[in-house]
Protein backbone atom coordinates (compact mmCIF):
# COMPACT_ATOMS: atom_id res chain seq x y z
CA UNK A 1 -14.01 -12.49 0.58
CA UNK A 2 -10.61 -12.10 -0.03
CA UNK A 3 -7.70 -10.43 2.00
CA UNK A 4 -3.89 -10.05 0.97
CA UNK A 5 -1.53 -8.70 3.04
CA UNK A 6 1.88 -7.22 1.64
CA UNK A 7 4.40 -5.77 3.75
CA UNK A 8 6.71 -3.26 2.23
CA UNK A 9 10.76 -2.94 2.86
CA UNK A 10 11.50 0.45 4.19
CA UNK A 11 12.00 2.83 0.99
CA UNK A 12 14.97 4.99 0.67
CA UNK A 13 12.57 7.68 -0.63
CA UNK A 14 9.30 7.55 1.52
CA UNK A 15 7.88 10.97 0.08
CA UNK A 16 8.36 9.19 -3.50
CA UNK A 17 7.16 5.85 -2.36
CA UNK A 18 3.86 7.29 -1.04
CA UNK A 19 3.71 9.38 -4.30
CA UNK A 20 3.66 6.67 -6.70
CA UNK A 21 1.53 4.24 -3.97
CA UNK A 22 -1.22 6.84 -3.88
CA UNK A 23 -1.58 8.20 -7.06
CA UNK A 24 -0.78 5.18 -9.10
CA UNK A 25 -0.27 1.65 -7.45
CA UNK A 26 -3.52 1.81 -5.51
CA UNK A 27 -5.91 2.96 -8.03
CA UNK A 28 -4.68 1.15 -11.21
CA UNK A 29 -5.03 -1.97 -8.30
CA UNK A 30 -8.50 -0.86 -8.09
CA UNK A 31 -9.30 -0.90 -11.38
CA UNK A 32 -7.73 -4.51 -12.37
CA UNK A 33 -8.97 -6.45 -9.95
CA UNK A 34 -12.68 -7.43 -11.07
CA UNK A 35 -15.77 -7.13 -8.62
CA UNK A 36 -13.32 -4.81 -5.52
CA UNK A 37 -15.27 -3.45 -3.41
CA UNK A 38 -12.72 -2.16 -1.06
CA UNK A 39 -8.89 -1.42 -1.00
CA UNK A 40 -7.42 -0.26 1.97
CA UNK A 41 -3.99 0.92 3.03
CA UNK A 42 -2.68 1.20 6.51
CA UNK A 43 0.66 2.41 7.82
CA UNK A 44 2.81 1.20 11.23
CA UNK A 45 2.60 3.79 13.74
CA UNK A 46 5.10 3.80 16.72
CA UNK A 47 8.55 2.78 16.22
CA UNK A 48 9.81 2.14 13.32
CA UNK A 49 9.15 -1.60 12.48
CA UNK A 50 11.11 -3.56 9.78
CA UNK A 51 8.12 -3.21 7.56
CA UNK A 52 6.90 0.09 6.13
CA UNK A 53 2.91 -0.53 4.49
């Protein structure tokens, strides 16, 4: 199993960032990377940490 972590800078757009993450970045991911059996996506909730995804 592998696991990769990326942490996002804080866009200047967030409605457009989770537009294009959604509907593009995470399934075109999907479909790349051979054998996947599982993408997931998780957001900070709280305060607003220096990280957005």
């Amino acid at each position: 199993m592998v696991k990769v972590t990326v942490l996002y800078d804080q866009p200047e757009d967030p409605a457009a960032f989770e537009k294009y993450y959604n509907e593009t970045h995470i399934p075109d991911h999907g479909q790349k990377i051979p054998n996947v059996v599982k993408l997931e996506a998780n957001k900070a909730v709280g305060e607003q940490p220096p990280f957005y995804r």
